[in-house]
PDB file of N, CA and C in Angstrom:
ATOM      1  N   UNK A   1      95.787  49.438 -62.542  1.00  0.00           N
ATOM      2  CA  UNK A   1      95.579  48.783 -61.290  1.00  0.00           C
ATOM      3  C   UNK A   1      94.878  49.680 -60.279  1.00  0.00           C
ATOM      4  N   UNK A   2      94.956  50.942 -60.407  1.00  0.00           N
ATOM      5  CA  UNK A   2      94.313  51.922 -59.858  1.00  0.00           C
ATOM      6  C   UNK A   2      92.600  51.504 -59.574  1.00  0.00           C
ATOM      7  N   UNK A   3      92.120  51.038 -58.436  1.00  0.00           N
ATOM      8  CA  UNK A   3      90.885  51.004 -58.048  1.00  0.00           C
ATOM      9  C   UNK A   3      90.201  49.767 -58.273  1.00  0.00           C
ATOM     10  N   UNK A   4      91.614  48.749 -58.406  1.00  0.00           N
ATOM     11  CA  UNK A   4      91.589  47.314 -58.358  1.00  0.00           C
ATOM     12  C   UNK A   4      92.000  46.953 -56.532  1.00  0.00           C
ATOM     13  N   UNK A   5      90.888  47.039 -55.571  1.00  0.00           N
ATOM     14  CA  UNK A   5      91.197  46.478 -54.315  1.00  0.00           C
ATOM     15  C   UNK A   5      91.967  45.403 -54.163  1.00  0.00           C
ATOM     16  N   UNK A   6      91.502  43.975 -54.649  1.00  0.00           N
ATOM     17  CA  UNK A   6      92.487  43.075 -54.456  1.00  0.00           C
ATOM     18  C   UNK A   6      93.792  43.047 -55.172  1.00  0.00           C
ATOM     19  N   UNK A   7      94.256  43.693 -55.771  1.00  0.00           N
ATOM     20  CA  UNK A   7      95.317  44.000 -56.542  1.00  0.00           C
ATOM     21  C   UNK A   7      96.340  45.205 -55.597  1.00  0.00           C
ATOM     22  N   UNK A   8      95.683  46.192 -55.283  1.00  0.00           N
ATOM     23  CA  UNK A   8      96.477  46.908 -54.705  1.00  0.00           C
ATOM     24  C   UNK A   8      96.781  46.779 -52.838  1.00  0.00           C
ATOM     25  N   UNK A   9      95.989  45.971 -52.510  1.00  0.00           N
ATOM     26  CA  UNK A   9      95.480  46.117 -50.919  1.00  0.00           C
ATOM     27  C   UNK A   9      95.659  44.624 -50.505  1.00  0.00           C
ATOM     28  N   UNK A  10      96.055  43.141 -51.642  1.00  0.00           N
ATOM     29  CA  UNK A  10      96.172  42.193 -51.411  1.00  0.00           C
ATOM     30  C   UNK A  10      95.581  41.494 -50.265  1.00  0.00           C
ATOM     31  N   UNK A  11      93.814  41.918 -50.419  1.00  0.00           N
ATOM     32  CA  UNK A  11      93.095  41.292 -49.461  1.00  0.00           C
ATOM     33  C   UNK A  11      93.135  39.262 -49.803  1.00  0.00           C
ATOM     34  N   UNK A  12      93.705  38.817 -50.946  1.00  0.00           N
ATOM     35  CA  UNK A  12      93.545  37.361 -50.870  1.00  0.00           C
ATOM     36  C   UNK A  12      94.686  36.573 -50.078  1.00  0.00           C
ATOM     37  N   UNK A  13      96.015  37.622 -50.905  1.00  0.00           N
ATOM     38  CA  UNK A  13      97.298  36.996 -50.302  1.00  0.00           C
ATOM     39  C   UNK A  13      98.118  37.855 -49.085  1.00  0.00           C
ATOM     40  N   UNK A  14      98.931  37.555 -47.883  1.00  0.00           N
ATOM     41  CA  UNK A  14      99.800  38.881 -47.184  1.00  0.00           C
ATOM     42  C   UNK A  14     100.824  39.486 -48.304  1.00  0.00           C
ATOM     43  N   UNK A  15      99.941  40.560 -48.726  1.00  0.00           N
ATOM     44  CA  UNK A  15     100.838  41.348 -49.394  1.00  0.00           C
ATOM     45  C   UNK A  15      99.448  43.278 -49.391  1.00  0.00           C
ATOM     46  N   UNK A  16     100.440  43.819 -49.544  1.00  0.00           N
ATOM     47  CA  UNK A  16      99.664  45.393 -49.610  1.00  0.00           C
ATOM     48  C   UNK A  16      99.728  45.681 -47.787  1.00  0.00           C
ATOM     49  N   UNK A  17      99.302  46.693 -47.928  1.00  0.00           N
ATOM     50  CA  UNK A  17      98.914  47.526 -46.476  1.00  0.00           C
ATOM     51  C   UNK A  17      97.693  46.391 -45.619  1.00  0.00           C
ATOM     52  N   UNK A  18      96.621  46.456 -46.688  1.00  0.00           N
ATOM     53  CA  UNK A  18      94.872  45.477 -45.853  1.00  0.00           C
ATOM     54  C   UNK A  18      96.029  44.663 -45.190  1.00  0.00           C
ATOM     55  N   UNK A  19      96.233  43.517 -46.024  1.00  0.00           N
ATOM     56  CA  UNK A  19      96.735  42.572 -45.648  1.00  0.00           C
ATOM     57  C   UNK A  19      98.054  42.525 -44.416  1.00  0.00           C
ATOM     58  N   UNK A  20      98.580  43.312 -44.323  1.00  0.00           N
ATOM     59  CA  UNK A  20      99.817  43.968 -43.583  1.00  0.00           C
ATOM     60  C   UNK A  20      99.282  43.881 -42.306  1.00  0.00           C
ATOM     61  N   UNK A  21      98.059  44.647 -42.341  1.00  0.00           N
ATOM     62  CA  UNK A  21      97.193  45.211 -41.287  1.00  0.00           C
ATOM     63  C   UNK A  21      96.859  43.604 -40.575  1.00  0.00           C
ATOM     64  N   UNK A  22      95.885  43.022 -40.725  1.00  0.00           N
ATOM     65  CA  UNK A  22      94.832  42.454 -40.754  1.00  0.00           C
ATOM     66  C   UNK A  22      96.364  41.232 -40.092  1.00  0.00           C
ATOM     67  N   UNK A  23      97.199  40.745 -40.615  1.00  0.00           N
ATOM     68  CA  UNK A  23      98.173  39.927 -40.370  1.00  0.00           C
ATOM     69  C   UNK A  23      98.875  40.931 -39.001  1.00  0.00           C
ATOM     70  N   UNK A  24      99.315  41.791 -38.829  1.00  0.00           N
ATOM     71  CA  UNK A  24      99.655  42.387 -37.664  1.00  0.00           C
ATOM     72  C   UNK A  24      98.368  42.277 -36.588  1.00  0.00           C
ATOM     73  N   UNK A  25      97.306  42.428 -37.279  1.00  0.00           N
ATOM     74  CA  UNK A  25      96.411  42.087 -35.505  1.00  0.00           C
ATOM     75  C   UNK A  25      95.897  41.246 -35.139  1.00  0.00           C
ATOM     76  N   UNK A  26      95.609  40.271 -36.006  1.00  0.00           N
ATOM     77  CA  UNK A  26      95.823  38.623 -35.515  1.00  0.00           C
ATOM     78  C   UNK A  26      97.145  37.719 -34.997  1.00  0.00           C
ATOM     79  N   UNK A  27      98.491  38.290 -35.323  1.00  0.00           N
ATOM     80  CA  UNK A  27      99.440  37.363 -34.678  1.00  0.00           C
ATOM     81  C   UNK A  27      99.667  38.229 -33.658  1.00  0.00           C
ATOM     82  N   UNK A  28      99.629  39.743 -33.168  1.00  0.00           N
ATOM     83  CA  UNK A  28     100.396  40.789 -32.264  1.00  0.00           C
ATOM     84  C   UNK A  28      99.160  40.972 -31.580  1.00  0.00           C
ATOM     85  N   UNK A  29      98.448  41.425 -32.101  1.00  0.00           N
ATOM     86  CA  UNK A  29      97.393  42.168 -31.128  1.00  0.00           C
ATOM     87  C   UNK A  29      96.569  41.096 -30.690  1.00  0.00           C
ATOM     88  N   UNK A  30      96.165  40.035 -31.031  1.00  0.00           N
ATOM     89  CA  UNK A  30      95.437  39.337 -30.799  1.00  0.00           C
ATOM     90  C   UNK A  30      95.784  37.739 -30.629  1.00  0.00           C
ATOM     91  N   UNK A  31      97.059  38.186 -29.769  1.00  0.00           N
ATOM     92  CA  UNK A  31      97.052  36.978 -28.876  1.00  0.00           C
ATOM     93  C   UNK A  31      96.842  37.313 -27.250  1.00  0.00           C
ATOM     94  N   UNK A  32      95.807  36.343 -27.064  1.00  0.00           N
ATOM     95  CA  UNK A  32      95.561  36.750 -25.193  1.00  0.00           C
ATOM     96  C   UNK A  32      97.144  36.563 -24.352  1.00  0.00           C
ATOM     97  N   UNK A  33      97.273  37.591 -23.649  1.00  0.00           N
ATOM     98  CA  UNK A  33      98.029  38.082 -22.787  1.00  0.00           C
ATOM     99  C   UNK A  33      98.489  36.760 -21.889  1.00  0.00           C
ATOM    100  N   UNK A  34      98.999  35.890 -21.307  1.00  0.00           N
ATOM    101  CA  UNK A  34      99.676  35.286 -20.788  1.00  0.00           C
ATOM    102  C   UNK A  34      98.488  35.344 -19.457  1.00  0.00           C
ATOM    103  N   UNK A  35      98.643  36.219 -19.057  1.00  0.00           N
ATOM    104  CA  UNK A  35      97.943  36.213 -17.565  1.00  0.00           C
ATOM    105  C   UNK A  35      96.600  35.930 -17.549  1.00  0.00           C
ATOM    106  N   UNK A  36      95.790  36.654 -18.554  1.00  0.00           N
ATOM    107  CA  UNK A  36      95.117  36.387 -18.711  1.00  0.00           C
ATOM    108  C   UNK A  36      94.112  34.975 -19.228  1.00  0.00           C
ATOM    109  N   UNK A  37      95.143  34.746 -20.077  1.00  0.00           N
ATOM    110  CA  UNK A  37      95.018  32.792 -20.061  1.00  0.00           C
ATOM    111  C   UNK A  37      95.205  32.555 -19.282  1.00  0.00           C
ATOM    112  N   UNK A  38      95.855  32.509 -17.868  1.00  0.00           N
ATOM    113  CA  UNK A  38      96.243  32.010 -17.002  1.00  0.00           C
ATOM    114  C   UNK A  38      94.570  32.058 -15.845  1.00  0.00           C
ATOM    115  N   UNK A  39      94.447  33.174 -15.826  1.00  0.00           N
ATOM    116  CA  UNK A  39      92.867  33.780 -15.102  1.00  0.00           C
ATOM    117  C   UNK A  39      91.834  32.650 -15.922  1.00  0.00           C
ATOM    118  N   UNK A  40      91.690  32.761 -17.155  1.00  0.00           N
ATOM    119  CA  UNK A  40      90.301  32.324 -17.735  1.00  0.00           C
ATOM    120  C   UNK A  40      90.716  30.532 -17.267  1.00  0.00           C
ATOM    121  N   UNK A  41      91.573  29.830 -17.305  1.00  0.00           N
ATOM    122  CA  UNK A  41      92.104  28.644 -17.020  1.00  0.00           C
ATOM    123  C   UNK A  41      92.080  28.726 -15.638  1.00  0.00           C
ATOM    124  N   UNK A  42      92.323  29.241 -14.714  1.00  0.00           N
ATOM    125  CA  UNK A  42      91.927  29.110 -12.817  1.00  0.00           C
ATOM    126  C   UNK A  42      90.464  29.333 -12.843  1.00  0.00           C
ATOM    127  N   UNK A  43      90.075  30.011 -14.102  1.00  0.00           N
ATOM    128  CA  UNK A  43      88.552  30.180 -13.540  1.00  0.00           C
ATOM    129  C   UNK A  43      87.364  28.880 -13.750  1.00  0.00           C
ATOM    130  N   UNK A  44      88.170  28.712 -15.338  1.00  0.00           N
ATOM    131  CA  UNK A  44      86.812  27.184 -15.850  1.00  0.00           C
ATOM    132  C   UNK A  44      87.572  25.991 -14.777  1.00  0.00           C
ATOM    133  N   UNK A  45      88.885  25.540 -14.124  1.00  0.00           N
ATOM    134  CA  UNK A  45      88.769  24.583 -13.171  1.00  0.00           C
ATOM    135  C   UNK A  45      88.375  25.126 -11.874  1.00  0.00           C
ATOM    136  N   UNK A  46      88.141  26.674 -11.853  1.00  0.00           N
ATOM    137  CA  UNK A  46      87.888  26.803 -10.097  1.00  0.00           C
ATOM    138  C   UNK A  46      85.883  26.389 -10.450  1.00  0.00           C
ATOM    139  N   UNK A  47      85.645  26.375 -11.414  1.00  0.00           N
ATOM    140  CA  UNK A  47      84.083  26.123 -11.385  1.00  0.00           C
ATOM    141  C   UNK A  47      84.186  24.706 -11.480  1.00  0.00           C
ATOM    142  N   UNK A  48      84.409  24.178 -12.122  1.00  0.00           N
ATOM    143  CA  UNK A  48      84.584  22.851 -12.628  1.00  0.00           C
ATOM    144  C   UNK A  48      84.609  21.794 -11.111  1.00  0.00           C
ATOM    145  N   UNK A  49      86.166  22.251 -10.408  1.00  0.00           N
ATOM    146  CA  UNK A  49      86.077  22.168  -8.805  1.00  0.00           C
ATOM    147  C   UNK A  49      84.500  22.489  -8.155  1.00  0.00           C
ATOM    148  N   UNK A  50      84.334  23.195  -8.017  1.00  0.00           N
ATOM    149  CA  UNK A  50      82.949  23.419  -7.409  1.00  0.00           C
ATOM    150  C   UNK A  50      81.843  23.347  -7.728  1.00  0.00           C
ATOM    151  N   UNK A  51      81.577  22.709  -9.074  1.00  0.00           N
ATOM    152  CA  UNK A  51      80.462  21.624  -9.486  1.00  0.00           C
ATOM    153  C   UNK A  51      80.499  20.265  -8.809  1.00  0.00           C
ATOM    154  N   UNK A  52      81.189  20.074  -8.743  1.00  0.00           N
ATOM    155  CA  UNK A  52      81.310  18.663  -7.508  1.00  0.00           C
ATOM    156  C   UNK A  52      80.879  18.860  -6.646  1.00  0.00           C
ATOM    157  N   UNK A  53      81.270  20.127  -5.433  1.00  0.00           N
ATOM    158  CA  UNK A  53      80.807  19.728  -3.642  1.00  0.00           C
ATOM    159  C   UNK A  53      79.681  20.589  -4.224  1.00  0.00           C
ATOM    160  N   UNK A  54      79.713  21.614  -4.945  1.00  0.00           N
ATOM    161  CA  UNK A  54      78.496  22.800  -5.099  1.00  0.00           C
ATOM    162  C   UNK A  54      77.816  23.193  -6.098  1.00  0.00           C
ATOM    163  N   UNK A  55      77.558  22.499  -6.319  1.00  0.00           N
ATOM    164  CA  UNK A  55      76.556  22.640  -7.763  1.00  0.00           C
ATOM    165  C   UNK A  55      75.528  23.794  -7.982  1.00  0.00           C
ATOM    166  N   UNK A  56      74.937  24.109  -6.938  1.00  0.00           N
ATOM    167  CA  UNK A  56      74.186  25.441  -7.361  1.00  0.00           C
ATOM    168  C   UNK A  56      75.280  26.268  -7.214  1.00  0.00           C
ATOM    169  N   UNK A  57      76.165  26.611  -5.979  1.00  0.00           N
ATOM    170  CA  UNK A  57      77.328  27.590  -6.377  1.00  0.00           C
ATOM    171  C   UNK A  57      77.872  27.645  -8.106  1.00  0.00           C
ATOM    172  N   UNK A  58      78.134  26.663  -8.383  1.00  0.00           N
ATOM    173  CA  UNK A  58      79.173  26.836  -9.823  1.00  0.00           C
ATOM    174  C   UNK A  58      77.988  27.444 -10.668  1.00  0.00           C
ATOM    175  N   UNK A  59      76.697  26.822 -10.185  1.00  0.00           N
ATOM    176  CA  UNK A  59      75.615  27.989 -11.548  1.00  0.00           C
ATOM    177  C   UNK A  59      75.627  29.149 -11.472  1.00  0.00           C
ATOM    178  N   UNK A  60      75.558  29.669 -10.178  1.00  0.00           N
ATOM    179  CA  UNK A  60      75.126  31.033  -9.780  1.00  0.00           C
ATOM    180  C   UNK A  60      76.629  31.774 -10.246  1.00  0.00           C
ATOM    181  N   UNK A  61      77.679  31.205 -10.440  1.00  0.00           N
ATOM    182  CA  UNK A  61      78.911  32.018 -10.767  1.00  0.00           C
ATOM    183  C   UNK A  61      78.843  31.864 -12.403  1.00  0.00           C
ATOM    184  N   UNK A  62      78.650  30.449 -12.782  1.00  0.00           N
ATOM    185  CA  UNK A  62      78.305  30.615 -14.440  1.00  0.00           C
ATOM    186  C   UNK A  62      77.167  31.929 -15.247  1.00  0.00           C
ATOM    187  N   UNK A  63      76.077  31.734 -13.947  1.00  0.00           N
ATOM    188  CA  UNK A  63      75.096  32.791 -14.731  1.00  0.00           C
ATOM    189  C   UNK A  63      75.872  34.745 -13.947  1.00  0.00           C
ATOM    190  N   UNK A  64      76.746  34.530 -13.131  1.00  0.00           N
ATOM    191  CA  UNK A  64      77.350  35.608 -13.189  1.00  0.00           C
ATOM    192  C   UNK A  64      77.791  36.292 -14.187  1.00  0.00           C
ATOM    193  N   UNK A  65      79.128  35.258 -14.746  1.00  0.00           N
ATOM    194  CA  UNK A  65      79.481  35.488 -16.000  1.00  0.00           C
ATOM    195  C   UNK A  65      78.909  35.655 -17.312  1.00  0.00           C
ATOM    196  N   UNK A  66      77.579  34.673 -17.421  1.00  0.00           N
ATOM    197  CA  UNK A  66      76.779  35.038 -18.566  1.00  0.00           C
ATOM    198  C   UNK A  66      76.027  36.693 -18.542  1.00  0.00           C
ATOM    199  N   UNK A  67      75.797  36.931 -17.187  1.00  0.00           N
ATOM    200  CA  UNK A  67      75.462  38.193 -17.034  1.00  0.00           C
ATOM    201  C   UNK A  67      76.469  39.244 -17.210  1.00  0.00           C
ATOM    202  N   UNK A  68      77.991  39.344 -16.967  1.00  0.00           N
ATOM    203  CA  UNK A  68      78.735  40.038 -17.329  1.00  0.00           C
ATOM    204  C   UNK A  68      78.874  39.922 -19.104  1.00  0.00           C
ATOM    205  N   UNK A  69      79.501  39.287 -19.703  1.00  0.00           N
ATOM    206  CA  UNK A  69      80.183  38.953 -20.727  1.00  0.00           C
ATOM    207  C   UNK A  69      79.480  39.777 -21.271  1.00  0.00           C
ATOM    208  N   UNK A  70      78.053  40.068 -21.930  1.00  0.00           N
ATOM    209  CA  UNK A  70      77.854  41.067 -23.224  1.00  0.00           C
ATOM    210  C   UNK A  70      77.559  42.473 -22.840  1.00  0.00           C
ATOM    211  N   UNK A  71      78.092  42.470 -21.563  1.00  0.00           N
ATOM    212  CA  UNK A  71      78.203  43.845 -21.462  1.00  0.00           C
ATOM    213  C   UNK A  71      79.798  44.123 -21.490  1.00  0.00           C
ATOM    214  N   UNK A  72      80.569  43.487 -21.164  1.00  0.00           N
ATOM    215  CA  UNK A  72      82.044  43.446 -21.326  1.00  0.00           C
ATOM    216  C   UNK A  72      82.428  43.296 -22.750  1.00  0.00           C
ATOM    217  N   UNK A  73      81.847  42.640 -23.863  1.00  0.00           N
ATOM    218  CA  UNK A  73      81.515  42.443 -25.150  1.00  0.00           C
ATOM    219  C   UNK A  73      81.904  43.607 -25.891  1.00  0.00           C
ATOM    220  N   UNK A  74      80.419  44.410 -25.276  1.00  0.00           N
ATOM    221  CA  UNK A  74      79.991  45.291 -25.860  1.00  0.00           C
ATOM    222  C   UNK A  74      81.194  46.781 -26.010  1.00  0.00           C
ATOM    223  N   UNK A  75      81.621  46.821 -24.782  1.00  0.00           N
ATOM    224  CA  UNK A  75      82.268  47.920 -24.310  1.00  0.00           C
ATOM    225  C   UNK A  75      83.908  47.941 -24.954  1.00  0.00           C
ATOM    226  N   UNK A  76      83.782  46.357 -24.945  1.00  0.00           N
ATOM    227  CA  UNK A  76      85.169  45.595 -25.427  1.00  0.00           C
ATOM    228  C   UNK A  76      85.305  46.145 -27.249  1.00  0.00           C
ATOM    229  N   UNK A  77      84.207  45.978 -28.044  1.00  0.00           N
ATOM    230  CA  UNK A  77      83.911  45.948 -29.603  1.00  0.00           C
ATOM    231  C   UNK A  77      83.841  47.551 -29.432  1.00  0.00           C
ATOM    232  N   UNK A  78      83.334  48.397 -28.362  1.00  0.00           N
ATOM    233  CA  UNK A  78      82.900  49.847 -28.849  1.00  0.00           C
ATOM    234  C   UNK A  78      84.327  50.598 -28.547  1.00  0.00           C
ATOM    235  N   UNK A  79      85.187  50.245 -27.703  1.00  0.00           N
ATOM    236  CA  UNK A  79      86.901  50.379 -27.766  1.00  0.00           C
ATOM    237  C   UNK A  79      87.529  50.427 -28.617  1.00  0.00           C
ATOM    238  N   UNK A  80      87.617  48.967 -29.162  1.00  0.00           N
ATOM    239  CA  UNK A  80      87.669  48.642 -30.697  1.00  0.00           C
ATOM    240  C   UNK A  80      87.698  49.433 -31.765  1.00  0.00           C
ATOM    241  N   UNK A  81      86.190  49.702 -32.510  1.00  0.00           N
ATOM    242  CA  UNK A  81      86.063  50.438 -33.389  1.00  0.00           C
ATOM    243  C   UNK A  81      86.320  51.789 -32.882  1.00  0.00           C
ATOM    244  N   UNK A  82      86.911  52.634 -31.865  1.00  0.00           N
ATOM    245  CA  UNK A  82      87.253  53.687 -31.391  1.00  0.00           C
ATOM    246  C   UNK A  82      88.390  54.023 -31.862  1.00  0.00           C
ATOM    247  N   UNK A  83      89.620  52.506 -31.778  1.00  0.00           N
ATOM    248  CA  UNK A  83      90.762  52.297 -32.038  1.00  0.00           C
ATOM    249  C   UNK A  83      90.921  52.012 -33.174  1.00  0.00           C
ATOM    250  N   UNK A  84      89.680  52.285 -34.170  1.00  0.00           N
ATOM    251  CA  UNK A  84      89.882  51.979 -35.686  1.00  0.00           C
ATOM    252  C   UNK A  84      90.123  50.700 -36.026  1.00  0.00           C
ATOM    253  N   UNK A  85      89.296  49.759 -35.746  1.00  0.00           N
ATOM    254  CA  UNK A  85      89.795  48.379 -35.575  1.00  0.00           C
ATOM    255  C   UNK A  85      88.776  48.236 -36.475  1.00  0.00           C
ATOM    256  N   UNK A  86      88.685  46.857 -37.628  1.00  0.00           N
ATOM    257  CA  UNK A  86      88.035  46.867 -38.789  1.00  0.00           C
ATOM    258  C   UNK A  86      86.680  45.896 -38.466  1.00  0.00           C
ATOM    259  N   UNK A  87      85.861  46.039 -38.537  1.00  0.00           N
ATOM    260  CA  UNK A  87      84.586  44.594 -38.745  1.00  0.00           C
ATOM    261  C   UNK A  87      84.873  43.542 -38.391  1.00  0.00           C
ATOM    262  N   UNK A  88      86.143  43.238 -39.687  1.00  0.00           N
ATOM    263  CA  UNK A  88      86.325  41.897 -39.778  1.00  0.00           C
ATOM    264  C   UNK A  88      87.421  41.539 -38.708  1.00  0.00           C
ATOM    265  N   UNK A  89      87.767  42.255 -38.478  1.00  0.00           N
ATOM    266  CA  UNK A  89      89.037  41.939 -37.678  1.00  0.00           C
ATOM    267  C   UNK A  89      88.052  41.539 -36.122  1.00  0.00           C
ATOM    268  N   UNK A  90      87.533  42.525 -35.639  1.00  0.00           N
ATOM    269  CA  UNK A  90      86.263  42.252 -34.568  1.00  0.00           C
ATOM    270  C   UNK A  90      85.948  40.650 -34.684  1.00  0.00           C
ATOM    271  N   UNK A  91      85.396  40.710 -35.919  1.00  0.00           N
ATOM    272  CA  UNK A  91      84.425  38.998 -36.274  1.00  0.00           C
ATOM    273  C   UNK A  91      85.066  38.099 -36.311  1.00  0.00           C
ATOM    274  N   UNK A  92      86.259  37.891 -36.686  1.00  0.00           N
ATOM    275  CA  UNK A  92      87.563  37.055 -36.598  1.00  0.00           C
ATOM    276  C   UNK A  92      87.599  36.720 -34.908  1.00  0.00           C
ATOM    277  N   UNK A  93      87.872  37.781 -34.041  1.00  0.00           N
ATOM    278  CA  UNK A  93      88.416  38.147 -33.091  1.00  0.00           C
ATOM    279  C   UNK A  93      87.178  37.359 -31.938  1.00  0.00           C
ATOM    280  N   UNK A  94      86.155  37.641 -32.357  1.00  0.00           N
ATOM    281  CA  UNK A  94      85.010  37.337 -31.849  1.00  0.00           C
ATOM    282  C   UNK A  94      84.431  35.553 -32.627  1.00  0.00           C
ATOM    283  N   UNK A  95      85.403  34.863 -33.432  1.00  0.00           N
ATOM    284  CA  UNK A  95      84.980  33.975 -33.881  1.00  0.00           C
ATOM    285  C   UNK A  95      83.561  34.048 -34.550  1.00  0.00           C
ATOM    286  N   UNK A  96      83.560  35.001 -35.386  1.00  0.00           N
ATOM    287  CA  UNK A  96      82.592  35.140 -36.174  1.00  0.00           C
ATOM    288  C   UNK A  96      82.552  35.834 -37.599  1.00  0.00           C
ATOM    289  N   UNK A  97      81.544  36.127 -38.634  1.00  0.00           N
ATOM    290  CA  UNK A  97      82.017  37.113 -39.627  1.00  0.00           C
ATOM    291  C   UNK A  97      82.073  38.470 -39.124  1.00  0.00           C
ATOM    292  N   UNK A  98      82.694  38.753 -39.941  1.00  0.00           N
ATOM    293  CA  UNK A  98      82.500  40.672 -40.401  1.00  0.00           C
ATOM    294  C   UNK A  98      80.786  40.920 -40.199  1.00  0.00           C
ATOM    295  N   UNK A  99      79.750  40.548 -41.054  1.00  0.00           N
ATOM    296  CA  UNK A  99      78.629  40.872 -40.794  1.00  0.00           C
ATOM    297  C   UNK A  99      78.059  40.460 -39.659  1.00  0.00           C
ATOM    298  N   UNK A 100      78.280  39.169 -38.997  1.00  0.00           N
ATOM    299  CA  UNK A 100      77.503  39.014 -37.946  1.00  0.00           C
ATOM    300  C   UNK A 100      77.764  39.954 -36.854  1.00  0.00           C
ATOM    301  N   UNK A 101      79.264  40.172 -36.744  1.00  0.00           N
ATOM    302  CA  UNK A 101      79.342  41.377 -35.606  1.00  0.00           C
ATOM    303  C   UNK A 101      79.179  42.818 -35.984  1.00  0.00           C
ATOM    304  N   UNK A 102      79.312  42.941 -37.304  1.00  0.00           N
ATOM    305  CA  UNK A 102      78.679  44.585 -37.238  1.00  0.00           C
ATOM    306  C   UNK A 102      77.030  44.306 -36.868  1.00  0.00           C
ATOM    307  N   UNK A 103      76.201  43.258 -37.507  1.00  0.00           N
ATOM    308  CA  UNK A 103      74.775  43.193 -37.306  1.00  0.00           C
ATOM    309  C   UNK A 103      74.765  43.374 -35.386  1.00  0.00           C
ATOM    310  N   UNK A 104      75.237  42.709 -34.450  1.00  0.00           N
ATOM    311  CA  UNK A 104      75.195  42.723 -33.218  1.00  0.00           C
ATOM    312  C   UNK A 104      75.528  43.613 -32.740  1.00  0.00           C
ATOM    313  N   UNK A 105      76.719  44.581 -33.133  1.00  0.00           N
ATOM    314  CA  UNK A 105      77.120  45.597 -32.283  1.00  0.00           C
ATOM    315  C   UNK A 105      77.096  47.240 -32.561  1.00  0.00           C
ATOM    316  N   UNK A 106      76.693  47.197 -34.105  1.00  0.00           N
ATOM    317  CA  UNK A 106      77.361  49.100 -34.864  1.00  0.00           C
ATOM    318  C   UNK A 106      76.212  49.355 -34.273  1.00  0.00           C
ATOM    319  N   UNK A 107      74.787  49.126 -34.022  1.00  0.00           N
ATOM    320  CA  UNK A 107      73.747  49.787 -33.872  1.00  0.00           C
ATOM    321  C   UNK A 107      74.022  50.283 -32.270  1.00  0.00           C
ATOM    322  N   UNK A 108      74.792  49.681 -31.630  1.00  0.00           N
ATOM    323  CA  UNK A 108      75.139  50.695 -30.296  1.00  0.00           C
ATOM    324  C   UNK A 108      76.768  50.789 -29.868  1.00  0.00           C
ATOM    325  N   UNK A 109      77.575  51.059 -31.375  1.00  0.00           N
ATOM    326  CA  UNK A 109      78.574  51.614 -31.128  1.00  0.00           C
ATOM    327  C   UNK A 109      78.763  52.755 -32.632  1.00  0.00           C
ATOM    328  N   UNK A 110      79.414  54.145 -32.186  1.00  0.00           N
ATOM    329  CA  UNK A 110      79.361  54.867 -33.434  1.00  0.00           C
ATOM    330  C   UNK A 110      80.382  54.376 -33.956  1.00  0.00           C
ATOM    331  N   UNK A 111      80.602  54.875 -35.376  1.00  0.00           N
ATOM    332  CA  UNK A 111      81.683  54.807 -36.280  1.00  0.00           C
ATOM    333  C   UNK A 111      81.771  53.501 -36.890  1.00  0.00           C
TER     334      UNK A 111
END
């Protein structure tokens, strides 16, 4: 069994260490914080509210945020893999694969 990955590391089923792992940071680590749901939920009805009387206001705060987010992204994923956090776990995390977010982000984060 020696140098049989899915056998020893039980990447199909929760069983081995991978799997151990990968199941600890999707139910623990990666549930948003309470408050923070609470923030992202005051924020899409405080825009939502102010698409009604203010419609260019709610853009100019939407393209705020589009202007923040991949730099918050970025800094967010280069933390991450700092903290030894895996690809896939990122791409999951990020609603995406393993490859699409290493393709978007290893080229400006090391390790």
């Amino acid at each position: 069994m020696w140098g049989d990955v899915t056998a020893t590391e039980g990447e199909e089923a929760r069983t081995g260490p991978f799997a151990d792992w990968e199941y600890h940071v999707t139910t623990t680590e990666g549930l948003i914080p309470r408050d923070v749901e609470q923030l992202l939920t005051t924020l899409q009805d405080r825009i939502t509210e102010l698409a009604k009387t203010s419609p260019v206001t709610a853009l100019r705060a939407i393209a705020r945020l589009q202007d923040t987010t991949p730099t918050l992204a970025l800094a967010t994923v280069r933390t991450a893999r700092e903290a030894m956090v895996s690809w896939e776990a990122i791409g999951t995390a990020l609603g995406c694969t393993r490859q699409s977010a290493h393709e978007r982000y290893a080229r400006h984060v090391s390790g």
